[in-house]
Protein backbone atom coordinates (compact mmCIF):
# COMPACT_ATOMS: atom_id res chain seq x y z
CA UNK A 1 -16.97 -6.75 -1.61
CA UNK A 2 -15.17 -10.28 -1.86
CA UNK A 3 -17.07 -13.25 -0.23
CA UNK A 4 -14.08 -14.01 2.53
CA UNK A 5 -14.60 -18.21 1.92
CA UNK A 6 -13.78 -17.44 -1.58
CA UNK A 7 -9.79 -18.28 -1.75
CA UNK A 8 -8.12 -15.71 -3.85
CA UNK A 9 -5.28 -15.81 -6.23
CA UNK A 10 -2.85 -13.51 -4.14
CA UNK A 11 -1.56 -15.16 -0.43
CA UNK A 12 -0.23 -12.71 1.58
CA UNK A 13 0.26 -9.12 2.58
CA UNK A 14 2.98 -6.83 2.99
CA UNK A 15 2.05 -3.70 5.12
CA UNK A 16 5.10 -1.00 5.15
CA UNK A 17 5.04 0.91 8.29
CA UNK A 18 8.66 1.84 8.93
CA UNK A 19 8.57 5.59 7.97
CA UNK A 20 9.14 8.15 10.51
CA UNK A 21 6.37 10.37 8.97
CA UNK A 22 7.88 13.66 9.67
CA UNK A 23 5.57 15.53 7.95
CA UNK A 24 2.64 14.25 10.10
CA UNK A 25 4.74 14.67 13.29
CA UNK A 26 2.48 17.91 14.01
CA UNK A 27 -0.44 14.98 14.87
CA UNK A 28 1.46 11.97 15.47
CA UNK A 29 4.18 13.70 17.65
CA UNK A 30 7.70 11.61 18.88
CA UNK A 31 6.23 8.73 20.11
CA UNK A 32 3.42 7.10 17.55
CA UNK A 33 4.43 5.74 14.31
CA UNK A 34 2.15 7.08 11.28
CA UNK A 35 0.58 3.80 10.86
CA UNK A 36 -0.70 4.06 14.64
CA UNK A 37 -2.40 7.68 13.99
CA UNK A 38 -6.04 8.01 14.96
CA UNK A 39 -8.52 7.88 12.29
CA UNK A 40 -12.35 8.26 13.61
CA UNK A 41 -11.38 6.51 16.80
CA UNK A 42 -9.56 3.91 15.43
CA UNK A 43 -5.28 3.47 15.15
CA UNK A 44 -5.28 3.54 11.55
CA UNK A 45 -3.06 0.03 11.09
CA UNK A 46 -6.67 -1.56 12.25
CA UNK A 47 -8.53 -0.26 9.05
CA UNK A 48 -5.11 -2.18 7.04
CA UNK A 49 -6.16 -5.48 8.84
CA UNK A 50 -9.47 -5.09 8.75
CA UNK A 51 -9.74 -4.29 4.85
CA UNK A 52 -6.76 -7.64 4.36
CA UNK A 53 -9.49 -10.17 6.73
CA UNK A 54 -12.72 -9.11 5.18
CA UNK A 55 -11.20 -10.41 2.07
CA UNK A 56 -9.74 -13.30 3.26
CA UNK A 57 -5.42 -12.33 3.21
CA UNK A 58 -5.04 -13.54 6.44
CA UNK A 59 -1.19 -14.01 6.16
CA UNK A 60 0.37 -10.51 6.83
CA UNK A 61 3.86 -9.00 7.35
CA UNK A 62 4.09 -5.97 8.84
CA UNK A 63 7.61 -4.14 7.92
CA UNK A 64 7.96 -2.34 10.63
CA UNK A 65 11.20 0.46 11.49
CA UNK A 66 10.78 3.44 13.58
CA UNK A 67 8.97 3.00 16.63
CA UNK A 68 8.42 -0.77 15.82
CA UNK A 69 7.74 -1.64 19.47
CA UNK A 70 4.65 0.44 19.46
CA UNK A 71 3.11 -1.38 16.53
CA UNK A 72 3.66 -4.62 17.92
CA UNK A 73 2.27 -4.11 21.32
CA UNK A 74 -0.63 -3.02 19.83
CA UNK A 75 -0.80 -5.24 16.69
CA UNK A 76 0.59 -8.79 18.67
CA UNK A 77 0.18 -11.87 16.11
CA UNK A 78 -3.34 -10.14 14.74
CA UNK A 79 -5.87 -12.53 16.43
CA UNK A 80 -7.94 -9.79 17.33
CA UNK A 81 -8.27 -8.91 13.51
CA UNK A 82 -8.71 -12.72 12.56
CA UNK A 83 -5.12 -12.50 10.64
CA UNK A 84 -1.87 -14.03 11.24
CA UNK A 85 1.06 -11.35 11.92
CA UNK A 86 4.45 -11.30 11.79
CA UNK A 87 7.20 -8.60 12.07
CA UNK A 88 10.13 -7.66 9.55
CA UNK A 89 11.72 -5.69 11.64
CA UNK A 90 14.61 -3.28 9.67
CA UNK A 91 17.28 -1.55 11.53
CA UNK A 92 17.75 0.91 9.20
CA UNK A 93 15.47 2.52 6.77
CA UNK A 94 15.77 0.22 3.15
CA UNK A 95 13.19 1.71 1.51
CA UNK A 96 9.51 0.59 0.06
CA UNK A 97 11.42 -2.20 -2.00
CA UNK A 98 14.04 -2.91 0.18
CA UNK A 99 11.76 -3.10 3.42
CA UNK A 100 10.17 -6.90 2.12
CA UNK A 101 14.22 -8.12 1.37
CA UNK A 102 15.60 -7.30 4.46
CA UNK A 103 14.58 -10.51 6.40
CA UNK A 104 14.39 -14.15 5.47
CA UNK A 105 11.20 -14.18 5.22
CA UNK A 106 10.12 -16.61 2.49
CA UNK A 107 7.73 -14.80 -0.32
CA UNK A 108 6.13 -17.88 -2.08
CA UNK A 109 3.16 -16.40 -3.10
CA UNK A 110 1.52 -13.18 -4.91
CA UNK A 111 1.10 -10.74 -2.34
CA UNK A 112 -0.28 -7.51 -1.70
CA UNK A 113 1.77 -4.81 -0.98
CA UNK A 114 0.30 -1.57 0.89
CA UNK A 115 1.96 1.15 2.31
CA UNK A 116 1.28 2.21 5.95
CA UNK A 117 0.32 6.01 5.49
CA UNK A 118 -2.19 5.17 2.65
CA UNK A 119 -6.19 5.01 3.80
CA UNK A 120 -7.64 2.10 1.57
CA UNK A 121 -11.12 0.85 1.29
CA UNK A 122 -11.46 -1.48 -2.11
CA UNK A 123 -12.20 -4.25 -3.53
CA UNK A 124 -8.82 -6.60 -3.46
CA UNK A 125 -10.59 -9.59 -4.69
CA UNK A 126 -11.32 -8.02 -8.04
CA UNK A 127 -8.00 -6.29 -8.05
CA UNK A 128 -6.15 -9.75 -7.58
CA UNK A 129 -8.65 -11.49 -10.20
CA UNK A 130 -7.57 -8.44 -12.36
CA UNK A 131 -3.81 -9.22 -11.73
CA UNK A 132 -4.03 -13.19 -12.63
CA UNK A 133 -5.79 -12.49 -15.87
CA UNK A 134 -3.37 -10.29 -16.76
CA UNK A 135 -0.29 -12.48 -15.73
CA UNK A 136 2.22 -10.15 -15.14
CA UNK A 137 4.82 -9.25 -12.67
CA UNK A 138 3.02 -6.48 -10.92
CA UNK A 139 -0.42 -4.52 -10.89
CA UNK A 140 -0.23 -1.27 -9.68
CA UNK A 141 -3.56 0.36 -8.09
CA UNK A 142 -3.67 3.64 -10.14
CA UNK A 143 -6.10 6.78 -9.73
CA UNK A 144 -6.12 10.35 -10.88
CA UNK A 145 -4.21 12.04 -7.95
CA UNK A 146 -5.63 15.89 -6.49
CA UNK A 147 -1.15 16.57 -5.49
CA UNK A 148 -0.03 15.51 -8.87
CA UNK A 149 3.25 17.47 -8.18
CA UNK A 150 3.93 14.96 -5.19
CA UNK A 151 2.84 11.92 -6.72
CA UNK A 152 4.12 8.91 -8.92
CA UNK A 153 2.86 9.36 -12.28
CA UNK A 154 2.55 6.15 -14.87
CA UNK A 155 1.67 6.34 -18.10
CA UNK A 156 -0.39 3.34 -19.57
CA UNK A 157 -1.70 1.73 -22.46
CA UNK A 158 -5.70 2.25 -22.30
CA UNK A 159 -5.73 -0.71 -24.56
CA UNK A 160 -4.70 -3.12 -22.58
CA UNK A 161 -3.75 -1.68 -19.60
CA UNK A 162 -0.01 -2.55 -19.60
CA UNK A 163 2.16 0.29 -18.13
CA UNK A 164 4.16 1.89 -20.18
CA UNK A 165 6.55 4.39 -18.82
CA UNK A 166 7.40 6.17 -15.41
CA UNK A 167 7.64 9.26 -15.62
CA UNK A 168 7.98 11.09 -12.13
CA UNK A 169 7.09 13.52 -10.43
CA UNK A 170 5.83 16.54 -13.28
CA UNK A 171 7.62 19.94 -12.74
CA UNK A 172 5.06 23.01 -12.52
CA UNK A 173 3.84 24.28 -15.66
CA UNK A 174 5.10 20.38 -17.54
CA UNK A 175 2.02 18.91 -19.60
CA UNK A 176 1.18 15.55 -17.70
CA UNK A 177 -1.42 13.06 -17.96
CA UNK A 178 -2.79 12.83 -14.30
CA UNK A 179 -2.55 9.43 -13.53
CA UNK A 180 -0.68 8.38 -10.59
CA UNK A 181 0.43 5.16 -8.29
CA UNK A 182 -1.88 4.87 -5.05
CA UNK A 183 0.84 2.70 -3.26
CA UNK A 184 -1.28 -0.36 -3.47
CA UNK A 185 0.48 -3.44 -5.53
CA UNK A 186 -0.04 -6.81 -6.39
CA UNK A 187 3.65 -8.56 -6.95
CA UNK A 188 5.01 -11.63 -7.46
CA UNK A 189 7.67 -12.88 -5.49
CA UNK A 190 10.41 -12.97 -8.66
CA UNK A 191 10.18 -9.25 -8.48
CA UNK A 192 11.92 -9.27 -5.04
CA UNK A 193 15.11 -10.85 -6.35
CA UNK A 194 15.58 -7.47 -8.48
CA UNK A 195 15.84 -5.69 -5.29
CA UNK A 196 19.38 -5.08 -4.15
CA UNK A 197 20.42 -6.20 -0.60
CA UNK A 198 22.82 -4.12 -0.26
CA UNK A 199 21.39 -0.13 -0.14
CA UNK A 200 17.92 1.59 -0.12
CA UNK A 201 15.68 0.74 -3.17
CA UNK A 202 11.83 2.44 -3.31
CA UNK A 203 9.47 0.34 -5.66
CA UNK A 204 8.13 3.42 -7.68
CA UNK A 205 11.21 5.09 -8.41
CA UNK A 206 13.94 2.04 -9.06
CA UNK A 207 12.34 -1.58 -9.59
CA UNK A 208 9.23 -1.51 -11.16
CA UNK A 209 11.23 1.30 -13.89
CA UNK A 210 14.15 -1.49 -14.12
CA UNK A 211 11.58 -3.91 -14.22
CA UNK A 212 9.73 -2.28 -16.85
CA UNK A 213 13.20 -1.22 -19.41
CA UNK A 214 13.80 -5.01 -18.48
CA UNK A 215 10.93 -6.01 -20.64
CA UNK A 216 9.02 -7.48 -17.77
CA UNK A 217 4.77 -6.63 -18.03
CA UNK A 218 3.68 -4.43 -15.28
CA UNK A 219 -0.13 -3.97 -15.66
CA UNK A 220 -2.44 -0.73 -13.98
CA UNK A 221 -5.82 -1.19 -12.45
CA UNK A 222 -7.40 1.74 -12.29
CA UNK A 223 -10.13 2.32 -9.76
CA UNK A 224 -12.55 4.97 -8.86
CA UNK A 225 -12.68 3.39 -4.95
CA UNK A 226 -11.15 5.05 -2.11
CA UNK A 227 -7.65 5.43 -1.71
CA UNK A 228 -6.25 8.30 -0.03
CA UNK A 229 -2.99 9.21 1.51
CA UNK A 230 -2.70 11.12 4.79
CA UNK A 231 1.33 11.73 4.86
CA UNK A 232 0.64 15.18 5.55
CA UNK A 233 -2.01 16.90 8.37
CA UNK A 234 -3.93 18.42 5.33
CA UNK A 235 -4.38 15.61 3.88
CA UNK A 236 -4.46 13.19 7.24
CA UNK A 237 -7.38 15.80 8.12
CA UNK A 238 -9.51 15.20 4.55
CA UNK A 239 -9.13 11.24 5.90
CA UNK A 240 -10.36 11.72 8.63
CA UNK A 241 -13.51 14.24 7.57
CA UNK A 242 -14.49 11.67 4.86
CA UNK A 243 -15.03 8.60 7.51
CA UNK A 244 -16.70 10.69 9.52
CA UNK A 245 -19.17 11.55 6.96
CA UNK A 246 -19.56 8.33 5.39
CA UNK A 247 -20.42 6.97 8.73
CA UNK A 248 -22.96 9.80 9.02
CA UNK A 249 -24.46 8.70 5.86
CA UNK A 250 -24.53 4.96 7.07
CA UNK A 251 -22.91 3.94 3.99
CA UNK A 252 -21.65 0.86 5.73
CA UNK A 253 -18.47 1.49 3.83
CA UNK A 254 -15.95 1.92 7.10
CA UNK A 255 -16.20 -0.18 10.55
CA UNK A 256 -16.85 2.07 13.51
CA UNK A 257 -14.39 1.94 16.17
């Protein structure tokens, strides 16, 4: 992992936590936002901190929507995760993209972006020193995905990297290369001013594709690390079965609660 005291080339943190996760309600139920679901004893939002402070992004946003007063009861301004916090609070649901443009919050700085439902344990120092070699707008974390049919597929150059097409969500039976967005970014902040104020825009689906037709270089890094969703109970329950056995194995790769 990244040596903390080392400053790295990305500032801040985005953390989107204003879906209503419907299709975890069966475990979350009406009154605890997906981001505040228990993973191995812990409300998952606390693995999102920790992961941000052990590699030294101590200046996070949480965009926060439904149920936003339960986040930031728990949550406060982060000093028990050694992280500043604030809130972006939207009244209405804007969408990945249009969840960071909603405020006036000033983005001055690269900054990570992760989304609240997502279960990540990597290495965001060589992720960011990826992004600043490459130079570009964005880097996308990308993986081969086990629910391709459900996921955001990009297709990239293995050359160089560079992304070079969106293609969606594959239909059953479609030929795809099984490559897909794990909802972990890198951006810079010019790629907010492409995101309308004025209506719902979701990063995977509308700006990085604009960007992209645009001419602007969007680059993947592609990882074999952890990264797991847990949007649904299936999937919420593989989460939770994999820190418990990685804990059993002492592989020192998740806190303990």
């Amino acid at each position: 992992m990244t040596d903390p005291a080392r400053k790295l080339p990305v500032g801040q943190a985005a953390v989107l936590c204003g879906g209503k996760g419907t299709r975890l309600r069966g475990v979350t139920g009406d009154r605890v936002p997906k981001v505040m679901v228990d993973v191995g004893g812990m409300p998952l939002i606390d693995y999102h901190l920790g992961l941000l402070c052990r590699h030294g992004v101590t200046d996070v946003v949480l965009c926060t929507g439904h149920l936003s007063e339960v986040i930031e009861a728990h949550v406060g301004d982060g000093t028990p995760w050694g992280v500043r916090v604030r809130y972006a609070r939207e009244a209405e649901p804007r969408g990945t993209a249009g969840a960071l443009v909603q405020t006036p919050l000033e983005w001055a700085d690269p900054l990570f972006v992760l989304y609240g439902d997502v279960f990540a344990d990597v290495d965001l120092g060589r992720m960011a020193a990826f992004h600043a070699e490459k130079g570009g707008e964005a880097t996308l974390l990308v993986h081969p995905s086990d629910h391709p049919y459900d996921s955001d597929l990009i297709q990239v150059a293995p050359a160089t990297g560079r992304i070079t097409g969106f293609p969606g969500r594959p239909e059953p039976g479609e030929a795809f290369v099984n490559l897909a967005s794990a909802a972990l970014y890198v951006i810079e902040p010019p790629v907010l001013a492409h995101v309308p104020g004025d209506r719902p825009s979701d990063f995977a689906r509308d700006i990085f594709p604009q960007r992209l037709a645009a001419g602007a270089r969007l680059y993947a890094y592609e990882t074999d690390e952890y990264v797991h969703d847990l949007g649904t109970p299936e999937r919420y329950e593989r989460v939770c079965a994999d820190v418990r056995n990685l804990r059993d194995q002492r592989a020192g790769r998740f806190p303990g609660p």
